[in-house]
Protein backbone atom coordinates (compact mmCIF):
# COMPACT_ATOMS: atom_id res chain seq x y z
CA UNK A 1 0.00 0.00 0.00
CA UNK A 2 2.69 2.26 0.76
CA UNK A 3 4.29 1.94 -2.42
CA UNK A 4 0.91 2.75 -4.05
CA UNK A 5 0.26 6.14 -2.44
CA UNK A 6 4.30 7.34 -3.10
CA UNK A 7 3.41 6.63 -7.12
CA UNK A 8 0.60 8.56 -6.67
CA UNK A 9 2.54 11.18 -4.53
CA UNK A 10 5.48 11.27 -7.40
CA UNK A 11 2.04 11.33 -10.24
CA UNK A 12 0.72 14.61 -8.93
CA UNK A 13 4.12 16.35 -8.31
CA UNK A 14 4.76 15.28 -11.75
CA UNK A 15 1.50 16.54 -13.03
CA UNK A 16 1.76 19.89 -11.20
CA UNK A 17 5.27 20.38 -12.31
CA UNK A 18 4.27 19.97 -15.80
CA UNK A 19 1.61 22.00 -15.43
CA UNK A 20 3.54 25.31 -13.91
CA UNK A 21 6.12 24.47 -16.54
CA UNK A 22 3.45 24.89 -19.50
CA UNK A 23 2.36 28.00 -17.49
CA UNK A 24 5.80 29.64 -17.55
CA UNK A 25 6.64 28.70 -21.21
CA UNK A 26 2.96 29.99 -22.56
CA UNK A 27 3.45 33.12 -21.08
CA UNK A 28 7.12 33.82 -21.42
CA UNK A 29 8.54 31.60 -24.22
CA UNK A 30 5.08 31.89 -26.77
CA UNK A 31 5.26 34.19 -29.79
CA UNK A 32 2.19 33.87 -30.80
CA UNK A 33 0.38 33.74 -26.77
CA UNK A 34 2.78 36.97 -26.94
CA UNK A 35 0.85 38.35 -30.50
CA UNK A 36 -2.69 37.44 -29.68
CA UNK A 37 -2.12 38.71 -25.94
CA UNK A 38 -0.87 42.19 -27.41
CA UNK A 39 -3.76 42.14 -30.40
CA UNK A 40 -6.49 42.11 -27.47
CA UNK A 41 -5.30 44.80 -25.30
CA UNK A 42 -5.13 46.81 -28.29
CA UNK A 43 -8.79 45.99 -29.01
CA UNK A 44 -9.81 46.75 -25.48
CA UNK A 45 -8.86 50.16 -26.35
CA UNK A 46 -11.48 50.50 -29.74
CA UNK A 47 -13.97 52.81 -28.79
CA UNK A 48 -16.85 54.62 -31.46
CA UNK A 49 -14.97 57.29 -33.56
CA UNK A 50 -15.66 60.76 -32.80
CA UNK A 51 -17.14 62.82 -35.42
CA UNK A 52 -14.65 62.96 -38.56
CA UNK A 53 -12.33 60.28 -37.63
CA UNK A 54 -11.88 57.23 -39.50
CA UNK A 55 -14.11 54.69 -38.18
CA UNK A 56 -11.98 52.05 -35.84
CA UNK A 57 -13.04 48.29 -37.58
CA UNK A 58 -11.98 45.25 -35.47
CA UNK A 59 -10.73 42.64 -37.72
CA UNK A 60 -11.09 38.80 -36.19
CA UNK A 61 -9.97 35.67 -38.31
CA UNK A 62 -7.72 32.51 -38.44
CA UNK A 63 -4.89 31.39 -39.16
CA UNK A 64 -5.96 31.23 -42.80
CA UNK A 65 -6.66 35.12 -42.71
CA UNK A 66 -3.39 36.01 -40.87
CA UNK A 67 -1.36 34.38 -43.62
CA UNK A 68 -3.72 35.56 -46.38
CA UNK A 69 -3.99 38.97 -45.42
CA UNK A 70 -0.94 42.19 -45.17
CA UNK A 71 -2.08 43.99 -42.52
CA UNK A 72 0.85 46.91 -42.72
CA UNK A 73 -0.61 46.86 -45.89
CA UNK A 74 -4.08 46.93 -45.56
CA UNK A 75 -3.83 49.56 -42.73
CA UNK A 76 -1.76 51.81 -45.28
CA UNK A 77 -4.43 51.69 -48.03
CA UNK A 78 -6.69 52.37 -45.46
CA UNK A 79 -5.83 54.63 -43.22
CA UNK A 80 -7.82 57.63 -44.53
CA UNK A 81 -11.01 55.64 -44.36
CA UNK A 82 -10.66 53.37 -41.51
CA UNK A 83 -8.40 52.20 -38.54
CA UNK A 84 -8.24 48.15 -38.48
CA UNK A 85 -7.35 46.49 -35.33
CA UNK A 86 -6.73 42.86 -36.17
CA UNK A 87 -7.04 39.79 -33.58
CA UNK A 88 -5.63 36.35 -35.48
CA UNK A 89 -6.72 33.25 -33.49
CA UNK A 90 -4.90 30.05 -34.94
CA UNK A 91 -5.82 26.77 -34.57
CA UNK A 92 -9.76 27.37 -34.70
CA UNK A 93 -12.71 25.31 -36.24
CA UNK A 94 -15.41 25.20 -37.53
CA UNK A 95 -16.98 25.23 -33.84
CA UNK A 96 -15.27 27.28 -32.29
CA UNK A 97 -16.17 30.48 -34.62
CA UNK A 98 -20.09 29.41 -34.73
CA UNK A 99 -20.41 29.00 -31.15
CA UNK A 100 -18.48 32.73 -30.32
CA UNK A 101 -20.21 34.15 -33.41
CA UNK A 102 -23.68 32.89 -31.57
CA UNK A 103 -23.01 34.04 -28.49
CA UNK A 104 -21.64 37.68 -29.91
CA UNK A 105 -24.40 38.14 -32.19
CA UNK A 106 -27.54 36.15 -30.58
CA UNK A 107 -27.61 37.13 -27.14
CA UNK A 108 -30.54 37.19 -25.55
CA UNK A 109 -31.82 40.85 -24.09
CA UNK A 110 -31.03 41.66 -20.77
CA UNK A 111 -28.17 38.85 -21.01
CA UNK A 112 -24.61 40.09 -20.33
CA UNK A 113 -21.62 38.16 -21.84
């Protein structure tokens, strides 16, 4: 019995070390944790545009659309009629997209998300 409870004492030390080592290397090691994390703070910041400013258009996609698209360039050819704040979420589905779309667009009223 003893030897039973010190593999599962050496199991959850294992499991917790793993799991504050993932922790560490998401936040501090992760380009693109580091690029989405910097994209949403930036899109915390949208508000309306005032009166005769470009309106500010946040731009939400995949992995498909962050290869597909030039954003620098985009934003240049833009930039007189609109300021694009872009959030690039990679490996998404089909799923994932309908369920947040749902929720963003169908909420019931008096429902906060």
């Amino acid at each position: 019995m003893t030897y039973a409870k010190a593999l599962a004492a050496i199991c959850a030390a294992l499991i917790l070390m793993f799991e504050l080592a993932s922790i560490y290397l998401l936040n501090h090691r992760s380009a693109t944790y580091a690029r989405i994390s910097r994209q949403y703070d930036e899109a915390l910041k949208i508000r309306p545009a005032s009166a005769g400013e470009p309106p500010n258009v946040l731009m939400v996609g995949n992995s498909l659309l962050l290869h597909g698209v030039q954003v620098n360039r985009l934003q240049e050819m833009t930039s007189s009629s609109m300021r694009i704040y872009p959030i690039f979420l990679e490996a998404t589905g089909y799923y994932d997209w309908l369920y947040a779309l749902h929720g963003l667009f169908f909420v019931e009223p008096g429902r906060r998300l």
